[in-house]
Protein backbone atom coordinates (compact mmCIF):
# COMPACT_ATOMS: atom_id res chain seq x y z
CA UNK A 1 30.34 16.95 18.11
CA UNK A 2 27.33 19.27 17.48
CA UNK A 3 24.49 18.20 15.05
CA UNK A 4 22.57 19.75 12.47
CA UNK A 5 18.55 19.02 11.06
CA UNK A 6 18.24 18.26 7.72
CA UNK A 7 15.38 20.52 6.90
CA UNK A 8 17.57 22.97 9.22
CA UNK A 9 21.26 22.87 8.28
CA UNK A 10 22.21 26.54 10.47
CA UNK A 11 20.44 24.30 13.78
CA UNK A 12 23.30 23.21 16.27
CA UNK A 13 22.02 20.96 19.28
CA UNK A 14 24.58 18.43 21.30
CA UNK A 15 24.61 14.95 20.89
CA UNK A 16 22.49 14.31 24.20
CA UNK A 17 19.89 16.18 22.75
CA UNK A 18 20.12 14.91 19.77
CA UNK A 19 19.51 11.40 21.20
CA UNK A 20 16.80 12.67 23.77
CA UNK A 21 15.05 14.50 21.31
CA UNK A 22 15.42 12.10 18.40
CA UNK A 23 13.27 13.73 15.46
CA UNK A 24 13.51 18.31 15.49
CA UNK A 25 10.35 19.68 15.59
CA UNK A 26 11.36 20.93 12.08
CA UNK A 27 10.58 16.93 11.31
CA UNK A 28 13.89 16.57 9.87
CA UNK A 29 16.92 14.42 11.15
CA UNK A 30 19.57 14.94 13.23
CA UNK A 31 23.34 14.94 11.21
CA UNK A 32 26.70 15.41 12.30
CA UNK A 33 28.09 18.70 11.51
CA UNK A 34 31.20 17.51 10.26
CA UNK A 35 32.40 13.69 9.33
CA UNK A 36 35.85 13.31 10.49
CA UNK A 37 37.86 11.20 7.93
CA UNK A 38 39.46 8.18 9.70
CA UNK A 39 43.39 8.41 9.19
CA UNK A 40 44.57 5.77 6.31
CA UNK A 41 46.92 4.36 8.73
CA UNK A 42 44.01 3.12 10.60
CA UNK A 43 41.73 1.90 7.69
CA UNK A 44 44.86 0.30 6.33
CA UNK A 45 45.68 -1.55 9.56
CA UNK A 46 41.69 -2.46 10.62
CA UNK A 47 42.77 -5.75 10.74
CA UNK A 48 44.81 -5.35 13.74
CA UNK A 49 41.96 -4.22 15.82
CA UNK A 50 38.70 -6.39 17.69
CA UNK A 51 35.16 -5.32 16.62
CA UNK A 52 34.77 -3.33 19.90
CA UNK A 53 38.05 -1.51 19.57
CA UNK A 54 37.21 -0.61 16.19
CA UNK A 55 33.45 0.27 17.45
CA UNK A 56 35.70 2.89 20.07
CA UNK A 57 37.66 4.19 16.89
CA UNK A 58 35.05 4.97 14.95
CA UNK A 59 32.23 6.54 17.85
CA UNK A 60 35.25 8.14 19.35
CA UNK A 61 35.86 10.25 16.14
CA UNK A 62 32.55 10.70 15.28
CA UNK A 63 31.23 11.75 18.99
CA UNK A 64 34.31 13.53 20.00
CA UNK A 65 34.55 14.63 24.04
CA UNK A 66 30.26 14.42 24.32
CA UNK A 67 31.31 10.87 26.20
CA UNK A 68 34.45 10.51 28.00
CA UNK A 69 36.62 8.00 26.97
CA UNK A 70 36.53 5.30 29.51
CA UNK A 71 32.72 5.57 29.39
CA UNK A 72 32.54 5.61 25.68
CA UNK A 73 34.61 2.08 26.06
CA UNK A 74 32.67 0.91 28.75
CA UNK A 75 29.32 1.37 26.53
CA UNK A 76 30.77 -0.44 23.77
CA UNK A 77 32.42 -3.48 25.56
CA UNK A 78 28.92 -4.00 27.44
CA UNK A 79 26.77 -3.08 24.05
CA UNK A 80 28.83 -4.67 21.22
CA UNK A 81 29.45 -8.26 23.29
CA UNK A 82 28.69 -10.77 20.39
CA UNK A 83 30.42 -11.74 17.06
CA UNK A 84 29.83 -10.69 13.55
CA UNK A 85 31.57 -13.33 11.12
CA UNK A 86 32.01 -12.87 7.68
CA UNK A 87 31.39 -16.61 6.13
CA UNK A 88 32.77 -17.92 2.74
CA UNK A 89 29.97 -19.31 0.64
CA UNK A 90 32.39 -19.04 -2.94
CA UNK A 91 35.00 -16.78 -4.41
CA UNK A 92 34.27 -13.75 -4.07
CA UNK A 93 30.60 -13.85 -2.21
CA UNK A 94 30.73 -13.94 1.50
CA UNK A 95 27.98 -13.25 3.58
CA UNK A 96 28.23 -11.31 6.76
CA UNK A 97 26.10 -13.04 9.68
CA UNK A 98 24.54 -9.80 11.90
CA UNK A 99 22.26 -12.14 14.05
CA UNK A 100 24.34 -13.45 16.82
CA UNK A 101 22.95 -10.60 19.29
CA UNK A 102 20.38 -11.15 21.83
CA UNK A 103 17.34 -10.51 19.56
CA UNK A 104 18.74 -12.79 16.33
CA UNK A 105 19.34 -9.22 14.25
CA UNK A 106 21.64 -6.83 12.77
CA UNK A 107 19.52 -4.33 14.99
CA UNK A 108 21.34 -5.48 18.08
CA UNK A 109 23.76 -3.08 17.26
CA UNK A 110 21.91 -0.06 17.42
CA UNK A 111 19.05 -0.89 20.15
CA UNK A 112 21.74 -2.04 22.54
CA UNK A 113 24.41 1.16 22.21
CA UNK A 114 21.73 3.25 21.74
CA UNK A 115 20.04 1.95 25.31
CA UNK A 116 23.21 2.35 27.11
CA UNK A 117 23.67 6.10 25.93
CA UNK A 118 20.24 7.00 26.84
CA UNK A 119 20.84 5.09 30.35
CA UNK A 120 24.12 7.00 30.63
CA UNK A 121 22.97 10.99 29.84
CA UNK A 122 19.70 9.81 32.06
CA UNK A 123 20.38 12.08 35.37
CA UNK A 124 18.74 10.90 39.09
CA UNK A 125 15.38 12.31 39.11
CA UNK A 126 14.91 13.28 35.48
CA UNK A 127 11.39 12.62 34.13
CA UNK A 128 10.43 9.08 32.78
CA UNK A 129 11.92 8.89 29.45
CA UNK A 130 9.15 7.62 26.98
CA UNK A 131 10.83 5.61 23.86
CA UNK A 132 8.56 5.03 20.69
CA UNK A 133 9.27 2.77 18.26
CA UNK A 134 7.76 1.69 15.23
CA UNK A 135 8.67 -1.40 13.91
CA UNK A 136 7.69 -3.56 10.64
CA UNK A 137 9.87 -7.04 12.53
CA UNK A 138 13.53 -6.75 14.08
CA UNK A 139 13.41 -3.33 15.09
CA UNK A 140 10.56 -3.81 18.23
CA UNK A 141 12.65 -7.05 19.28
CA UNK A 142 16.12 -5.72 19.32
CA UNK A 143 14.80 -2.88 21.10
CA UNK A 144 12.57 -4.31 23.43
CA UNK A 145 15.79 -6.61 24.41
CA UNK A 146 17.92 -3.42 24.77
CA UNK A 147 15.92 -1.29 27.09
CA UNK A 148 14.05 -4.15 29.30
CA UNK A 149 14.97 -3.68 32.87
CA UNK A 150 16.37 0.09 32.20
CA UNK A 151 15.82 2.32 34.95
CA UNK A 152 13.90 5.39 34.45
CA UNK A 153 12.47 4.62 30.93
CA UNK A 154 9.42 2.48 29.35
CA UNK A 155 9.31 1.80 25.25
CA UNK A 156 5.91 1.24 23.37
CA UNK A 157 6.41 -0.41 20.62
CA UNK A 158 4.14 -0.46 17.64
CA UNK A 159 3.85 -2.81 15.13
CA UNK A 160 1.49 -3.98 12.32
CA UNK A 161 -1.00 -6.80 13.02
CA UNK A 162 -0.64 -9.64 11.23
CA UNK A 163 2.80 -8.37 9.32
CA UNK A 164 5.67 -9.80 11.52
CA UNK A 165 6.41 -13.40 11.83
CA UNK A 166 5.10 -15.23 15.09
CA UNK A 167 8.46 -15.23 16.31
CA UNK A 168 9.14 -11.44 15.52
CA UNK A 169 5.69 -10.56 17.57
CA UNK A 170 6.64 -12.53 20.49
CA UNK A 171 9.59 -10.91 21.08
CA UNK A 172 7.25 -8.07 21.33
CA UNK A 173 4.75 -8.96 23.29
CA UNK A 174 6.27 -11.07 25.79
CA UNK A 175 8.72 -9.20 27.48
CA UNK A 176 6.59 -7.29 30.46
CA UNK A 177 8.41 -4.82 32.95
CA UNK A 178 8.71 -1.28 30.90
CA UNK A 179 7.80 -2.93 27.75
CA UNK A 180 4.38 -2.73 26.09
CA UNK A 181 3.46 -3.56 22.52
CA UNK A 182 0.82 -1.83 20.84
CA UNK A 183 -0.40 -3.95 17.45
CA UNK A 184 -1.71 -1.46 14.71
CA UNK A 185 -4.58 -2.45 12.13
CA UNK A 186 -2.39 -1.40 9.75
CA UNK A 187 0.99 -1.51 7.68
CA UNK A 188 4.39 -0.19 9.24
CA UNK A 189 4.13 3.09 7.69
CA UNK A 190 1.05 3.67 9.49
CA UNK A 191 2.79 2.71 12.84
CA UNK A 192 5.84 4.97 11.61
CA UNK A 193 3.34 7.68 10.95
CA UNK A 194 2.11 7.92 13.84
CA UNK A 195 4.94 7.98 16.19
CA UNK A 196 6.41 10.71 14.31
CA UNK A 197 3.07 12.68 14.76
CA UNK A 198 3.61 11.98 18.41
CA UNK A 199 6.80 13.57 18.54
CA UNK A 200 5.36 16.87 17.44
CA UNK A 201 2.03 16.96 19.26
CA UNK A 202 2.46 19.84 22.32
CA UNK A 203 -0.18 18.23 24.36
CA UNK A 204 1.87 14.84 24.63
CA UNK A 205 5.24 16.20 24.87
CA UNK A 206 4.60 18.79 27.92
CA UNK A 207 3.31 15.64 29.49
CA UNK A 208 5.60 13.07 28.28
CA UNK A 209 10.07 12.92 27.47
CA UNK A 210 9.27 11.71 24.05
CA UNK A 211 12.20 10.07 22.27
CA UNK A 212 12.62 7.43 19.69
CA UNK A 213 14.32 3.88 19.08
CA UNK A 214 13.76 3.84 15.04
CA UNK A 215 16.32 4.63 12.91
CA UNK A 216 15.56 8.19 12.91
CA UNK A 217 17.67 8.24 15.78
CA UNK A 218 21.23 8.87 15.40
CA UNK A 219 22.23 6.85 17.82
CA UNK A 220 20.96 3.92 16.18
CA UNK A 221 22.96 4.76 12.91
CA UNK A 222 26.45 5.63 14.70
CA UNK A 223 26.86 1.67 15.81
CA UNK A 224 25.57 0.74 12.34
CA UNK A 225 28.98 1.48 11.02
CA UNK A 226 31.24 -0.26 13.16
CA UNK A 227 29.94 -3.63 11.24
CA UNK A 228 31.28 -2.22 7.74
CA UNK A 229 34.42 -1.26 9.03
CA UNK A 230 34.70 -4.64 10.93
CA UNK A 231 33.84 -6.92 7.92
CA UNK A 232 36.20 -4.90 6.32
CA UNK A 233 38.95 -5.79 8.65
CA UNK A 234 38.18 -9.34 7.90
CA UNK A 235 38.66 -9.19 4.24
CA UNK A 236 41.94 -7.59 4.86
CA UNK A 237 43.25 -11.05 7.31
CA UNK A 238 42.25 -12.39 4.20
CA UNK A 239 44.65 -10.02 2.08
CA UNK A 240 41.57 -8.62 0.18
CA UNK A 241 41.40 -5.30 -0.29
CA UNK A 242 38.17 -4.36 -2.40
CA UNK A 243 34.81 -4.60 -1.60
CA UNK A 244 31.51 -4.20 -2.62
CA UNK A 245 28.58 -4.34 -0.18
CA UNK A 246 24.79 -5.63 -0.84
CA UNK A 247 22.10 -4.42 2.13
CA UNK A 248 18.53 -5.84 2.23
CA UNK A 249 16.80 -2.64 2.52
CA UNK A 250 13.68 -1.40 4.08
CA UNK A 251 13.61 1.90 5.87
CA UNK A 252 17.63 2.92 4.28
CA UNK A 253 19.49 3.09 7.71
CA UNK A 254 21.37 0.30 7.52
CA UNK A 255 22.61 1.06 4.17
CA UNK A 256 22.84 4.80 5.10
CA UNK A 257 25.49 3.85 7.86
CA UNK A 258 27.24 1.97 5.82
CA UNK A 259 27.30 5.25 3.36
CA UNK A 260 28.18 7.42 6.66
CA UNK A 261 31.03 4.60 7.20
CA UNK A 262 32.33 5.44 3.50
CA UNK A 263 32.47 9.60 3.96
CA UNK A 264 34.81 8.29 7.06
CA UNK A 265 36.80 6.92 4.70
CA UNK A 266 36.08 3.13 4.26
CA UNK A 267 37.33 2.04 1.16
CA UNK A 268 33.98 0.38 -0.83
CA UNK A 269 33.40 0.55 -4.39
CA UNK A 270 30.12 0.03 -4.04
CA UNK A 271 26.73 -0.67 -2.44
CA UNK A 272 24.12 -2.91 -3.68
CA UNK A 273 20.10 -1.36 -2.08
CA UNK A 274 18.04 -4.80 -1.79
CA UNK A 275 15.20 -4.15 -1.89
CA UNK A 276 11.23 -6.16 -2.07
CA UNK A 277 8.59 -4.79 -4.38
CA UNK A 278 8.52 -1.64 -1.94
CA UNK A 279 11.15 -0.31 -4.41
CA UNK A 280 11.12 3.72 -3.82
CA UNK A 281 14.94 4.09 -3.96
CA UNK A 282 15.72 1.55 -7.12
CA UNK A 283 13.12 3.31 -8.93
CA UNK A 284 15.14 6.91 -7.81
CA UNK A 285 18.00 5.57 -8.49
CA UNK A 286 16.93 4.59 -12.61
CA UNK A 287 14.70 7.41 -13.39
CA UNK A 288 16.04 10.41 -10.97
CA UNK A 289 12.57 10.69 -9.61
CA UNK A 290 12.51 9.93 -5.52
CA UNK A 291 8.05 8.88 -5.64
CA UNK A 292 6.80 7.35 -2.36
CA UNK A 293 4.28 5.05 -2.45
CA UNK A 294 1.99 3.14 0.02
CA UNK A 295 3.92 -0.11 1.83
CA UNK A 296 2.87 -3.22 0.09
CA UNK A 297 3.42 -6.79 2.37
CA UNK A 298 5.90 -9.13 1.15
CA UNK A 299 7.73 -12.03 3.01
CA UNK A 300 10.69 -10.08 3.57
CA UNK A 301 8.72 -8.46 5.86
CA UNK A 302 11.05 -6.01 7.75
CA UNK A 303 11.90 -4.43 4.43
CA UNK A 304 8.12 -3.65 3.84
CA UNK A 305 9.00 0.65 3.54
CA UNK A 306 7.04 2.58 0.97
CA UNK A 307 8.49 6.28 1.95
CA UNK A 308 12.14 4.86 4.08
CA UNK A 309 12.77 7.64 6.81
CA UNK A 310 16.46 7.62 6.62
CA UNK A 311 16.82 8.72 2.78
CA UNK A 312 16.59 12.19 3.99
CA UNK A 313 20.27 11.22 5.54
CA UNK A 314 21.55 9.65 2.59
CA UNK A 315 20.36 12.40 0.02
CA UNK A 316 21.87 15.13 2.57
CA UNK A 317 25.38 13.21 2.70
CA UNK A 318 25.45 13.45 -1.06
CA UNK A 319 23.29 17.27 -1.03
CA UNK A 320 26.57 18.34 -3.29
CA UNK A 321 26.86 15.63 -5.19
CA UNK A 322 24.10 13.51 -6.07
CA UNK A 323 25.54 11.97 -9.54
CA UNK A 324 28.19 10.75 -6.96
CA UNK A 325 25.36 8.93 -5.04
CA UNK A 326 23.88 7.35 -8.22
CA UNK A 327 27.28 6.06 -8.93
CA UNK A 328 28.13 4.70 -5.72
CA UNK A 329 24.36 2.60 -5.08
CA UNK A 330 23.18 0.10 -7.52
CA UNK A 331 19.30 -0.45 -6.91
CA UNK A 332 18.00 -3.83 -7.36
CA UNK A 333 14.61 -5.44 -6.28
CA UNK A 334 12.65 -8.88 -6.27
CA UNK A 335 9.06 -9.93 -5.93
CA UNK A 336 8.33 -12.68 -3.22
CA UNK A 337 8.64 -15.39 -6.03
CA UNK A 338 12.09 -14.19 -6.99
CA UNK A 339 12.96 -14.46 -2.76
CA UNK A 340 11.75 -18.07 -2.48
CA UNK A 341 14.11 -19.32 -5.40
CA UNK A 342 16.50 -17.35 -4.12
CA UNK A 343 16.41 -18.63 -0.55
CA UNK A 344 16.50 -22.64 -2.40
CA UNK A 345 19.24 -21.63 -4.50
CA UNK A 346 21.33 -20.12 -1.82
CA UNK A 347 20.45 -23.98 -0.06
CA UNK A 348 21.51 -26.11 -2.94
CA UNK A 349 24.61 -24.02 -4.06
CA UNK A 350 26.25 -23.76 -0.27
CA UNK A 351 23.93 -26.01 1.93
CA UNK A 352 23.43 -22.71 3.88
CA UNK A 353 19.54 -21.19 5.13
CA UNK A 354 18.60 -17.24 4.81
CA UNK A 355 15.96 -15.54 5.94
CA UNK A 356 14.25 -13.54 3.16
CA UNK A 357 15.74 -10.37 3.32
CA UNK A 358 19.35 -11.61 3.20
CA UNK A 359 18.31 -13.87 -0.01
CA UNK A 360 17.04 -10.59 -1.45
CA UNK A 361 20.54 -9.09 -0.76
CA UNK A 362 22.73 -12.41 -2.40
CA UNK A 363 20.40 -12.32 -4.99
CA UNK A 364 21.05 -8.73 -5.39
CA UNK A 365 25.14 -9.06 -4.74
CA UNK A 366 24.67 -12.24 -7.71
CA UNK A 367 22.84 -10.30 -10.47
CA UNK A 368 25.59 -6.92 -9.53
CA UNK A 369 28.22 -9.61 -10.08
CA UNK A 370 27.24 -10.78 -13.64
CA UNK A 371 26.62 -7.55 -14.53
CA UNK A 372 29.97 -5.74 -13.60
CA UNK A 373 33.06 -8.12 -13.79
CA UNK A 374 35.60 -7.00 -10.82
CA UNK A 375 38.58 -9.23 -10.47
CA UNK A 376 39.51 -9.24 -6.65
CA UNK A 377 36.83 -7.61 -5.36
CA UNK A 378 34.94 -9.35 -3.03
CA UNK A 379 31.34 -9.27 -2.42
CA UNK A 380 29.62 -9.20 1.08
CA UNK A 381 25.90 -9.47 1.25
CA UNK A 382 24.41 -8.98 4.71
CA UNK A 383 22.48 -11.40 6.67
CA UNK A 384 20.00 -9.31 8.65
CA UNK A 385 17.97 -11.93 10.80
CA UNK A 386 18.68 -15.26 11.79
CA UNK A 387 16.35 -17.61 9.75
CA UNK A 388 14.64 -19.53 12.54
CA UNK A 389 12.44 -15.64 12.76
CA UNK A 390 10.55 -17.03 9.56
CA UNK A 391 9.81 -20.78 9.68
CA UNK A 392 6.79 -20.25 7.65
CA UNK A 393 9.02 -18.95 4.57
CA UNK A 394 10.80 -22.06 4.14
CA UNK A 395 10.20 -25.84 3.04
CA UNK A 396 10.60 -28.59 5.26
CA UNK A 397 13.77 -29.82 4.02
CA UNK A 398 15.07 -26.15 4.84
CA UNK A 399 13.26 -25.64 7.87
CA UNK A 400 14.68 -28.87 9.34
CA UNK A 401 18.19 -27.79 9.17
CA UNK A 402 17.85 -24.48 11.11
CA UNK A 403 18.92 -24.82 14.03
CA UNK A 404 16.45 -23.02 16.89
CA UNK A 405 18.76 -20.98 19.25
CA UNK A 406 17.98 -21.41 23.04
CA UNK A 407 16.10 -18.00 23.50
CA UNK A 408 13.11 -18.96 20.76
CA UNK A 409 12.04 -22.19 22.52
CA UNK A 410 11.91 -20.19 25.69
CA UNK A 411 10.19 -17.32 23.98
CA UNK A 412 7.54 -19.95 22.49
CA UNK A 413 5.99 -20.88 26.01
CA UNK A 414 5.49 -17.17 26.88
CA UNK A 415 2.13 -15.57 26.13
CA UNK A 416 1.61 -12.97 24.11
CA UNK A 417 0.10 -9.39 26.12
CA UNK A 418 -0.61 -6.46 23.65
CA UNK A 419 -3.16 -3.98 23.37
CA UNK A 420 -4.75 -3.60 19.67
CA UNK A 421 -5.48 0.21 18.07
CA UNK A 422 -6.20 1.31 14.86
CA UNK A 423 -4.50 3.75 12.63
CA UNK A 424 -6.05 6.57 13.88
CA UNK A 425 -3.85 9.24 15.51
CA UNK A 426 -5.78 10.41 18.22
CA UNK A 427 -6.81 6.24 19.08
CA UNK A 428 -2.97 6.40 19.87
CA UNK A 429 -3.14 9.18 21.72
CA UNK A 430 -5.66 8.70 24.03
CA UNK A 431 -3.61 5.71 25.06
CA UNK A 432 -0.87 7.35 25.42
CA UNK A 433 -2.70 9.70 28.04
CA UNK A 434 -5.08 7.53 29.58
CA UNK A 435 -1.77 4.66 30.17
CA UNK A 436 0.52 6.78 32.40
């Protein structure tokens, strides 16, 4: 499979280099030339397969020879090696549960099969691969998690000070080995900012392998889709056919590979955006006017995106057809107020605890659900980060039923080691230079 820039759609570059090189120079993003359709025979029959077969399906078609087969289902069986339930909570609203990786998020899926393809095209005596990642609170973790112990490559992560949970920044900050965390004086879009400067600066990239672990890689987005086409599979054991999915939504890849899932030809009628006040895309998506603005901190903290990276992607998947884009995502977005209620409602109704940005998404999925009556359609909203991440959100009767996985209470007696910058581009790079 070759791939294409956005701001470049005549560019051709493999998949390797796509991965290695993460963002063209042209500052576009990388995008399959074609999107194979998945045969109906297999869609119609997902429920037959296990996530990681599925996973194999789905990368196989999309990546064609650039990975041999056996090593394409070796990646995946090692990468994709924890559960991803869909849970009842009524008729017709089901949430699907994407924190039982390592890290406690739905980004799991991308740091850990995107760490195992870099590890695999990395040859014997190759220079250091350098991964930068920007993160605004799962992204850093899940990534951190992925690549720790990986021969051959060390990831600095940056992330805002004072705008991820405690238990967000020591997954961060505590790992050591070829990890280091950098902690910005600023919002994520500054940290975002300036590891995409990075990538085009000549000085640092004749010195350094620059490459990235946000969702501007396509590597992260590829595994992104085997979860839609999974959940999927376990509406149809349940002899449901129709779906509609709501994503808590910050920097539009997770939605975007559930989009990239539906040009493969996963039946959805359609997707709910989630979003905070950061709402960019809802506000698109009712006036026809795409307006960044600056990030503005919320408690759904991960979704904290004033100009999301990946809606480049989405607006090029739909570059021939963008009334068919407003038809197929329904906007929606809620203040921190709105979240809270939301996150107490979801605990009354179904004696069941989200984290902030999957309340955003049920409340989302709810409000979609009175407003368009489908008979036998059922509605999955995501749940992108186990809730235990944000103890601070919650009230004590709520905070007393979450169960603490193992990994937090050993993360708690770890201490935190990170270096603090400003905003400032060169700041950044110096350290870049002066840390070899």
């Amino acid at each position: 499979m070759k791939f294409y820039s956005t701001n470049n759609t005549s560019s051709r570059v493999s998949f390797k280099d796509a991965v290695f090189n993460s963002m063209p120079q042209d500052k576009g993003l990388y995008m399959p030339v074609t999107i194979p359709r998945l045969d109906d025979k297999f869609i119609n029959n997902l429920d037959s397969y296990t996530l990681p077969e599925i996973a194999f399906h789905v990368a196989q078609n999309l990546l064609g020879d650039d990975i041999p087969a056996d090593d394409l289902k070796a990646i995946i069986n090692d990468a994709i090696n924890f559960y991803a339930p869909i849970v009842k909570l009524e008729k017709e609203v089901y949430v699907l549960e994407l924190f039982h990786g390592p890290s406690l998020a739905f980004k799991d899926f991308g740091a850990r099969f995107m760490s195992r393809v870099m590890s695999y095209f990395l040859e014997k005596g190759e220079k250091q691969l350098d991964v930068l990642v920007a993160t605004s609170g799962d992204t850093g973790g899940a990534v951190a998690l992925g690549f720790l112990g990986v021969p051959n490559t060390r990831v600095t992560i940056l992330y805002p000070k004072g705008k991820v949970s405690d238990i967000q920044e020591l997954q961060l900050t505590t790992n050591g080995q070829n990890i280091r965390a950098l902690e910005i004086d600023g919002t994520f879009d500054d940290c975002q900012a300036l590891v995409k400067q990075a990538f085009t600066d000549d000085e640092l990239n004749e010195k350094y392998r620059l490459t990235s672990a946000n969702s501007i890689n396509i590597a992260r987005l590829i595994p992104q889709t085997f979860y839609y086409f999974n959940a999927y599979a376990q509406l149809l054991k349940l002899g449901i056919n129709k779906v509609v999915f709501s994503v808590p939504s910050g920097n539009f890849g997770n939605i975007g590979a559930g989009l990239l899932a539906w040009k493969m030809g996963l039946p959805v009628e359609q997707f709910i955006a989630a979003t905070n006040v950061n709402d960019t895309v809802p506000q698109f998506l009712k006036s026809g006017v795409y307006q960044p603005k600056p990030s503005v901190a919320t408690l759904s903290n991960a979704m904290d995106v004033g100009n999301p990276s990946n809606w480049v992607r989405i607006a090029d998947l739909f570059k021939e057809d963008m009334d068919q884009l407003k038809k197929l995502i329904t906007g929606y977005s809620f203040d921190d107020e709105e979240t809270v209620k939301a996150i107490n409602k979801v605990y009354k109704d179904y004696n069941y605890v989200v984290c902030p940005h999957t309340a955003i998404a049920w409340k989302a999925l709810k409000t979609y659900q009175q407003d368009n009556k489908a008979a036998d359609t059922a509605g999955i909203f995501l749940s992108t980060a186990h809730p235990c991440k944000f103890p601070d959100v919650f009230s004590k009767e709520i905070a007393d039923h979450i169960e603490v996985p193992a990994q937090v209470k050993e993360l708690q007696a770890k201490a935190k080691q990170s270096v603090a910058l400003g905003k400032d581009f060169e700041g950044f790079k110096d350290y870049l230079l002066s840390n070899n």
